[in-house]
Protein backbone atom coordinates (compact mmCIF):
# COMPACT_ATOMS: atom_id res chain seq x y z
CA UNK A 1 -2.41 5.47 10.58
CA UNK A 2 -4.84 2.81 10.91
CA UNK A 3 -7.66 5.43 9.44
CA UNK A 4 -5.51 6.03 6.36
CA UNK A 5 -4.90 2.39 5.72
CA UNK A 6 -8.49 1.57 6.25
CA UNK A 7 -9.15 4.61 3.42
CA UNK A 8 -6.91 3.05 1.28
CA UNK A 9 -8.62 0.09 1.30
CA UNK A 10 -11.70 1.05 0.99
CA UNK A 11 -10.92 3.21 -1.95
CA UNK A 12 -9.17 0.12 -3.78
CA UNK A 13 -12.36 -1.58 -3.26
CA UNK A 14 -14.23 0.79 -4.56
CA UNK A 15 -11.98 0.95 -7.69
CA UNK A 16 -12.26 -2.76 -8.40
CA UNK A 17 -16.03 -2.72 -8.30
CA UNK A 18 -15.68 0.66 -10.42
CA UNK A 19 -13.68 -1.41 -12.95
CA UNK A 20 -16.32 -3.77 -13.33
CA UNK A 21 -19.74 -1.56 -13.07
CA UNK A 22 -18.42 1.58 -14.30
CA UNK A 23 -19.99 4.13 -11.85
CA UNK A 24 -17.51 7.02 -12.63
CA UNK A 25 -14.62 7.66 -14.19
CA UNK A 26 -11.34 5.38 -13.95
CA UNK A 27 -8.95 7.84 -13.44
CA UNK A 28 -10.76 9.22 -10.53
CA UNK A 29 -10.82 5.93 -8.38
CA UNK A 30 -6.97 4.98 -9.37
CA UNK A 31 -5.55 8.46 -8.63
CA UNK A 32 -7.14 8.34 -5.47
CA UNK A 33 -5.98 5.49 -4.27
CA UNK A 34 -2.20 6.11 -5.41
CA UNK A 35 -2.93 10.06 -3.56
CA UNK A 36 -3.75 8.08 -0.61
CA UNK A 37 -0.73 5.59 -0.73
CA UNK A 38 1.03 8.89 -0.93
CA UNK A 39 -0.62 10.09 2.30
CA UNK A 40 0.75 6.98 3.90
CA UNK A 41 4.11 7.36 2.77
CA UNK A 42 4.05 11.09 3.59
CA UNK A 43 2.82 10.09 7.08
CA UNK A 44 5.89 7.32 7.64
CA UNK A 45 8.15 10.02 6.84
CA UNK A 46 7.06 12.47 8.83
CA UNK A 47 7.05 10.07 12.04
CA UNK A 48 10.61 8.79 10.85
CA UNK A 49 11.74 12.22 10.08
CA UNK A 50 12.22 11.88 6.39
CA UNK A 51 15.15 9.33 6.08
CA UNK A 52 16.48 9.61 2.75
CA UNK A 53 14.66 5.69 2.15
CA UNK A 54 11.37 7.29 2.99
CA UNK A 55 11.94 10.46 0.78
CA UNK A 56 13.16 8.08 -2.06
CA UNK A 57 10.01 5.84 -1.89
CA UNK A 58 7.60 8.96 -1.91
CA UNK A 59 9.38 10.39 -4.88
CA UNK A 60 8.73 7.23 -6.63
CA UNK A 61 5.37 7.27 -5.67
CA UNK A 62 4.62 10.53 -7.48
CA UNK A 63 6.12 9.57 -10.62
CA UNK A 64 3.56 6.41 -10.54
CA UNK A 65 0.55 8.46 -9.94
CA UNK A 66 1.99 10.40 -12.55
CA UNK A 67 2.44 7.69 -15.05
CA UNK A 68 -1.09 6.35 -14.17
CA UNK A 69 -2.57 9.24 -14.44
CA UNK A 70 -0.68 9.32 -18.21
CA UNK A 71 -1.85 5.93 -19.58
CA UNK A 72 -5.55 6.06 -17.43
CA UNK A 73 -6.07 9.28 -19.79
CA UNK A 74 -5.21 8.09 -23.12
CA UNK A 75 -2.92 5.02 -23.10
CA UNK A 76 -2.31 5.25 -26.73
CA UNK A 77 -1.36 8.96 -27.00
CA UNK A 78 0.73 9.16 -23.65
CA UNK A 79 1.91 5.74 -23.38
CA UNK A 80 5.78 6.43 -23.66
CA UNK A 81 4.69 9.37 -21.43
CA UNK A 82 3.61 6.55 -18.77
CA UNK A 83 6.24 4.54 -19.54
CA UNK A 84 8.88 7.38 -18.48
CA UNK A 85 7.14 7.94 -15.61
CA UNK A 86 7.13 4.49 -14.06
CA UNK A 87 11.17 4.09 -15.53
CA UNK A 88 11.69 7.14 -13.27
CA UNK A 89 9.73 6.08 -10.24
CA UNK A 90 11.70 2.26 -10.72
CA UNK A 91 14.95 4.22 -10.67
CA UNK A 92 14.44 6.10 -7.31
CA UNK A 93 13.05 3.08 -5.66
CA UNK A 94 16.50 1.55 -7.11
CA UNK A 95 17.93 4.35 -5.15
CA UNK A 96 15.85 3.62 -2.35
CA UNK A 97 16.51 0.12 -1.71
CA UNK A 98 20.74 1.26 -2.47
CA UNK A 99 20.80 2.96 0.85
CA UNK A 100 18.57 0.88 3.15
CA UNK A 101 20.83 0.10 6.14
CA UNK A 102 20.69 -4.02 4.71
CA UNK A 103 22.85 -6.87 6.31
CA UNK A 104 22.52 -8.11 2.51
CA UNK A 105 25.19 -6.34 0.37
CA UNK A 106 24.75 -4.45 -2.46
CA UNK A 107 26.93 -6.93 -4.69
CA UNK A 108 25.30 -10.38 -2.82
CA UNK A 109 24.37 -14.13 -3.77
CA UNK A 110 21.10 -12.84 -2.96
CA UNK A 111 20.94 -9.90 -5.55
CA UNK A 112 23.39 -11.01 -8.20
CA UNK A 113 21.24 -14.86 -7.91
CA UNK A 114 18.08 -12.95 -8.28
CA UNK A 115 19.13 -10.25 -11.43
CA UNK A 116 20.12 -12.86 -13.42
CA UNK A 117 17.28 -15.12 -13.24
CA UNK A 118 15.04 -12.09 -13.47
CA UNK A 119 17.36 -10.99 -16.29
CA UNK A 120 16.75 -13.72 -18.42
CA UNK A 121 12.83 -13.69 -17.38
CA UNK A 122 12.61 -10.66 -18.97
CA UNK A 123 14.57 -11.43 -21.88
CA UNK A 124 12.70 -14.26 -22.73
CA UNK A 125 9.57 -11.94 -22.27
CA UNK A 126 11.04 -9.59 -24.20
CA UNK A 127 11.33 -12.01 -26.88
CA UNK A 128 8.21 -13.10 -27.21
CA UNK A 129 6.79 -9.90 -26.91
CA UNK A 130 9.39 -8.30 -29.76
CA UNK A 131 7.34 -8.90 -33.01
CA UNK A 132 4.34 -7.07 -31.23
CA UNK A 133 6.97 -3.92 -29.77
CA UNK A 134 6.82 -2.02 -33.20
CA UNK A 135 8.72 1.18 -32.36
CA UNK A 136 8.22 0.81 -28.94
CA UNK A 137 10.99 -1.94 -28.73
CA UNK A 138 14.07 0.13 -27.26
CA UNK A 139 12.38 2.15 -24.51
CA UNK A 140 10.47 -0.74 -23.25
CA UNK A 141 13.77 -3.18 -23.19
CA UNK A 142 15.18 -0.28 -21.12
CA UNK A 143 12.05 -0.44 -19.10
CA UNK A 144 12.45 -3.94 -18.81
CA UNK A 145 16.33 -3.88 -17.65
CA UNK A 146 15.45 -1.42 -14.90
CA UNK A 147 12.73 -2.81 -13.42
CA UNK A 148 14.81 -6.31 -13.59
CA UNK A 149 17.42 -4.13 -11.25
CA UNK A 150 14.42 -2.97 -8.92
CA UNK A 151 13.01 -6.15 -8.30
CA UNK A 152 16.87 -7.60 -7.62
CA UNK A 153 17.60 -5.00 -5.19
CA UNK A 154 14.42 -5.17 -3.25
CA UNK A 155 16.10 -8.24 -1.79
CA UNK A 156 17.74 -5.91 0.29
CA UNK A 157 15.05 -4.60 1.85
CA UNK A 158 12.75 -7.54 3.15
CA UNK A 159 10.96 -10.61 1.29
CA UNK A 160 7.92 -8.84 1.73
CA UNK A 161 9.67 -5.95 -0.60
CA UNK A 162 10.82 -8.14 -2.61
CA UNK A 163 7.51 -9.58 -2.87
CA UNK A 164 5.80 -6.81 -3.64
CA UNK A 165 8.37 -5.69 -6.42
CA UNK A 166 7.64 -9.22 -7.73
CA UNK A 167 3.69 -8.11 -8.18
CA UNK A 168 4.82 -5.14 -9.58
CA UNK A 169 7.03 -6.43 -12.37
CA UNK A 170 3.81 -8.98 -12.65
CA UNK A 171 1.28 -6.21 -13.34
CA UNK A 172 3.70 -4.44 -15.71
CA UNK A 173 4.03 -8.09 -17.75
CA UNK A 174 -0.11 -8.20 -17.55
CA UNK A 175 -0.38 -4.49 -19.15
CA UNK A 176 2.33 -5.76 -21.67
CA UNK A 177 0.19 -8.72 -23.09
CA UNK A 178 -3.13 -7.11 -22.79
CA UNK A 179 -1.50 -4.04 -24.52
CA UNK A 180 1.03 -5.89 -27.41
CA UNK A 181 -0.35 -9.41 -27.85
CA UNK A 182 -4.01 -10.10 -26.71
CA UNK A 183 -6.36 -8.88 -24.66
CA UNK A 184 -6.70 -10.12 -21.38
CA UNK A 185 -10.35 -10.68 -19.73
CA UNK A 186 -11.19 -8.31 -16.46
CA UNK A 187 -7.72 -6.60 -17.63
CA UNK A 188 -7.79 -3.99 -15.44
CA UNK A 189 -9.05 -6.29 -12.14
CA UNK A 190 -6.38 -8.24 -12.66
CA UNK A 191 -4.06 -5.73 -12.59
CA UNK A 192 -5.27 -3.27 -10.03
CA UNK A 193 -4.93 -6.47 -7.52
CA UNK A 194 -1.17 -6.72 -7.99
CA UNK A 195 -0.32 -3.26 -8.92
CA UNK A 196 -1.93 -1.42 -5.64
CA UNK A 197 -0.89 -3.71 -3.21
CA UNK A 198 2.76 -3.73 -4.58
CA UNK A 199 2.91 0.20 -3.85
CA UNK A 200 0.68 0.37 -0.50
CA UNK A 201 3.91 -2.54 1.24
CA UNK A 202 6.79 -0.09 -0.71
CA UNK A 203 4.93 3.03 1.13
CA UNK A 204 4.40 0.81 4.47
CA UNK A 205 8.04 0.24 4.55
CA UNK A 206 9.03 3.15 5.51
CA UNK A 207 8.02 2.39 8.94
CA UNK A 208 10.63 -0.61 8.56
CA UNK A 209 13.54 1.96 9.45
């Protein structure tokens, strides 16, 4: 394992540095990272004997590779395409962090607390973001609600889930302004540094169980 995860971050490395020198093609560097996280999570199941968390997590996994792969191509022409794909893969982590054996209960302080301050985050995002949505302004408020109910749940898990749901709603907000308001400077640094992080800890805990 400790071969993989030193893979992993070498080729995350490599992608930042490929962000900023350009030395071959983006989609290249991302997918491999994201096909490595994959290895990882593939590799947790396998020594925990695919527990329906694991297989949950690595089903979410492939949707994101899938939705980066979408908006890495031609974010303009497949952007709702991406955008599916990541409201799929935020659904079966939902479904992931449902049956994790939790002391915290589904219906908690904790979660209930958390959706509806993340809730009216994202509403207030939303918001300020609407003017800019053109047609796009009813899949990405669904989007938005989901992901709100990911990052709630993760609670559930552990506060290092939880924190790395937290970077992941972060990068999403990140490709939101650079995308619908203004562009953002090193964009795509910025992003790759919560983004990959966020999915290596969901793939790492796995071994949690």
């Amino acid at each position: 394992m400790e071969i993989l995860i030193w893979i992993i971050a070498i080729a995350f490395i490599t992608h930042l540095l490929n962000l900023r020198f350009k030395f071959m093609k983006t989609v290249i560097t991302k997918s491999l990272i994201m096909i490595f996280i994959l290895g990882l999570s593939l590799w947790a199941n396998i020594d925990k004997k695919f527990p329906l968390f694991g297989i949950f997590i690595m089903t979410a996994l492939i949707f994101s590779l899938a939705g980066d792969i979408f908006l890495v191509i031609d974010g303009e022409k497949y952007f709702l395409h991406g955008l599916l794909s990541f409201l799929i893969a935020h659904i079966f982590y939902i479904v992931a962090f449902l049956v994790f054996n939790s002391s915290i209960g589904i219906i908690s302080v904790q979660v209930i607390v958390a959706f509806i301050m993340f809730c009216l985050a994202s509403v207030i995002f939303y918001l300020f973001m609407f003017k800019k949505l053109e047609k796009k302004k009813l899949p990405i408020l669904i989007y938005i609600i989901i992901i709100a109910v990911m990052v709630s749940l993760s609670i559930r898990v552990s506060w290092l889930i939880f924190a790395a749901a937290f970077s992941f709603l972060v990068s999403d907000m990140e490709l939101a302004v650079n995308k619908f308001y203004k562009p953002i400077p090193y964009k795509s640094i910025v992003n790759g540094i919560f983004y990959f992080p966020a999915q290596f800890i969901f793939a790492l805990s796995i071994f949690l169980l």
